[in-house]
C-alpha atoms as a PDB file:
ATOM      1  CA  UNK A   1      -5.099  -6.183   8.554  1.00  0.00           C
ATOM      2  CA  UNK A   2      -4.331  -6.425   4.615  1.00  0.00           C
ATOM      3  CA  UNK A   3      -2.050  -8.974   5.797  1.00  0.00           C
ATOM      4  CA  UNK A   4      -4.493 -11.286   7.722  1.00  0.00           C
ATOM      5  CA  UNK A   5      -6.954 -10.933   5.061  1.00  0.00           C
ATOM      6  CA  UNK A   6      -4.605 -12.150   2.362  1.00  0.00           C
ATOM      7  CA  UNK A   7      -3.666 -15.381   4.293  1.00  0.00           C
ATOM      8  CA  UNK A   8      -7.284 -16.112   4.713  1.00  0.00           C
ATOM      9  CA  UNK A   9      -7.842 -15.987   1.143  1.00  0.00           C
ATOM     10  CA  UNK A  10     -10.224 -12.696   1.304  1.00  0.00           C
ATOM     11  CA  UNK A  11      -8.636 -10.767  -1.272  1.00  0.00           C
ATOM     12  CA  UNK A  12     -10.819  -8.406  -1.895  1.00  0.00           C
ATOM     13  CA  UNK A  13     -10.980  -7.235   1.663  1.00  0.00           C
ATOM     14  CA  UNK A  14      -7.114  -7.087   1.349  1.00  0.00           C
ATOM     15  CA  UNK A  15      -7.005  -5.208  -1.757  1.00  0.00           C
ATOM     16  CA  UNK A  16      -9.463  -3.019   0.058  1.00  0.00           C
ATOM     17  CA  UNK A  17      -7.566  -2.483   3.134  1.00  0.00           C
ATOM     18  CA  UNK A  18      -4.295  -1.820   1.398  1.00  0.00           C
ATOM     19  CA  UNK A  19      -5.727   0.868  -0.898  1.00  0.00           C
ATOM     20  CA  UNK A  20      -7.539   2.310   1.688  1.00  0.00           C
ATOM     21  CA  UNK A  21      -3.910   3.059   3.446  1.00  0.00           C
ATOM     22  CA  UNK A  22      -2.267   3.962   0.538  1.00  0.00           C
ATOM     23  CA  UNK A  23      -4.825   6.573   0.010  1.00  0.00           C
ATOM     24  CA  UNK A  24      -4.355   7.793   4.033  1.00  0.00           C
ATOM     25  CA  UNK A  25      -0.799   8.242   3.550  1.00  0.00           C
ATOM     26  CA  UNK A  26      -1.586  11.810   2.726  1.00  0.00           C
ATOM     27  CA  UNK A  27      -0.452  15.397   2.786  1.00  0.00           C
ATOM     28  CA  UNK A  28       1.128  15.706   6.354  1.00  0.00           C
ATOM     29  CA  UNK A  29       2.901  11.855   5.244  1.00  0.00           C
ATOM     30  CA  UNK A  30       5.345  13.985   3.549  1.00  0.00           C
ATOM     31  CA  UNK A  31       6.012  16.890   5.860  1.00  0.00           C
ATOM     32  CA  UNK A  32      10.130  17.221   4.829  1.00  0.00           C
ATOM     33  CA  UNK A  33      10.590  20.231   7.704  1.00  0.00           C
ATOM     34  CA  UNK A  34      10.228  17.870  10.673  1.00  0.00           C
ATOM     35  CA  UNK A  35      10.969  14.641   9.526  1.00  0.00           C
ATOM     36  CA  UNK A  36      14.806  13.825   9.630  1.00  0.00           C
ATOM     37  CA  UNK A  37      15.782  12.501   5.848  1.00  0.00           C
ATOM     38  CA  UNK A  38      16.328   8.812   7.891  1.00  0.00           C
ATOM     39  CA  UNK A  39      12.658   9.251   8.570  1.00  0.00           C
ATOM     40  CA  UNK A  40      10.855   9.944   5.242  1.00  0.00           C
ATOM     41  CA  UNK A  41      13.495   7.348   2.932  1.00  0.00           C
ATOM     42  CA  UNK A  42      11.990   4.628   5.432  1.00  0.00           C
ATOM     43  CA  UNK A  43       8.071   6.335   4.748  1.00  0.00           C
ATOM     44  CA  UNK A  44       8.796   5.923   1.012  1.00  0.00           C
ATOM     45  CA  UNK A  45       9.984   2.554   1.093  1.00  0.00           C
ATOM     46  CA  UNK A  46       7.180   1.177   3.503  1.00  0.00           C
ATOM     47  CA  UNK A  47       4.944   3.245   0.262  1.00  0.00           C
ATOM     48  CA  UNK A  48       6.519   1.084  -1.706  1.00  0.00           C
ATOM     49  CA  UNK A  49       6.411  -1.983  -0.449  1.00  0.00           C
ATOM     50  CA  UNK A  50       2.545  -1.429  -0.091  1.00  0.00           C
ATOM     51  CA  UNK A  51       2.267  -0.467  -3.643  1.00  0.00           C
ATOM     52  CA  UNK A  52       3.865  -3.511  -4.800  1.00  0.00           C
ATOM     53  CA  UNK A  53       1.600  -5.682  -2.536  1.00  0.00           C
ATOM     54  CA  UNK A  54      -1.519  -3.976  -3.906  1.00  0.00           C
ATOM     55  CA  UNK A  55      -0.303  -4.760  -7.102  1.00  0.00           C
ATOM     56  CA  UNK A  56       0.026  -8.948  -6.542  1.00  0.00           C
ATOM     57  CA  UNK A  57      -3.257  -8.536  -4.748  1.00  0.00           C
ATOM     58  CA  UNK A  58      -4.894  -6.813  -8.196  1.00  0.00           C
ATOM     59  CA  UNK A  59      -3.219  -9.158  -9.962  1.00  0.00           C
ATOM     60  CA  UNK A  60      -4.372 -12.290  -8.113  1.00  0.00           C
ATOM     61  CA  UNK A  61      -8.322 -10.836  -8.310  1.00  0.00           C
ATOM     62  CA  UNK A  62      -7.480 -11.085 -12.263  1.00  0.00           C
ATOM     63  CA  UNK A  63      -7.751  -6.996 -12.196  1.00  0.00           C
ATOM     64  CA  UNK A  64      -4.656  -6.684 -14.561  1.00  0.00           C
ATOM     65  CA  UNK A  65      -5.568  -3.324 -16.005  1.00  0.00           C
ATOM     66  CA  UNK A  66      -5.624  -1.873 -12.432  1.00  0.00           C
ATOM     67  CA  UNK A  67      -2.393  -3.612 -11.090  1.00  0.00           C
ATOM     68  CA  UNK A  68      -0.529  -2.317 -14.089  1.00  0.00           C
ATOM     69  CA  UNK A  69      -1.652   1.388 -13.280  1.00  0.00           C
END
């Protein structure tokens, strides 16, 4: 969804939508005693990745002070 709202230019729906999952990835996200270690490197990096699109996102909205946090 962030995705579709960033190519139709409503940011601020994206930067919504992409903290709103950030903040679902939650307690059970990092459950280490049934997830193989295959499993949670690929749950970190997909974090990641989200993180660093919030970020751009912040930063495009001129909300520097947040995207640096």
């Amino acid at each position: 969804m962030a995705m579709c709202y960033q190519k139709l230019g409503q940011l601020e729906e994206c930067a919504l939508c992409l903290e709103t999952t950030i903040d679902h990835l939650g307690d059970g996200y990092y459950n280490t005693t049934t997830q193989s270690f295959g499993n949670r490197i690929h749950k970190l990096k997909m974090e990641a990745k989200l993180r660093l699109q919030f970020c751009a996102i912040l930063s495009q909205l001129h909300r520097h002070k947040e995207a640096f946090e």
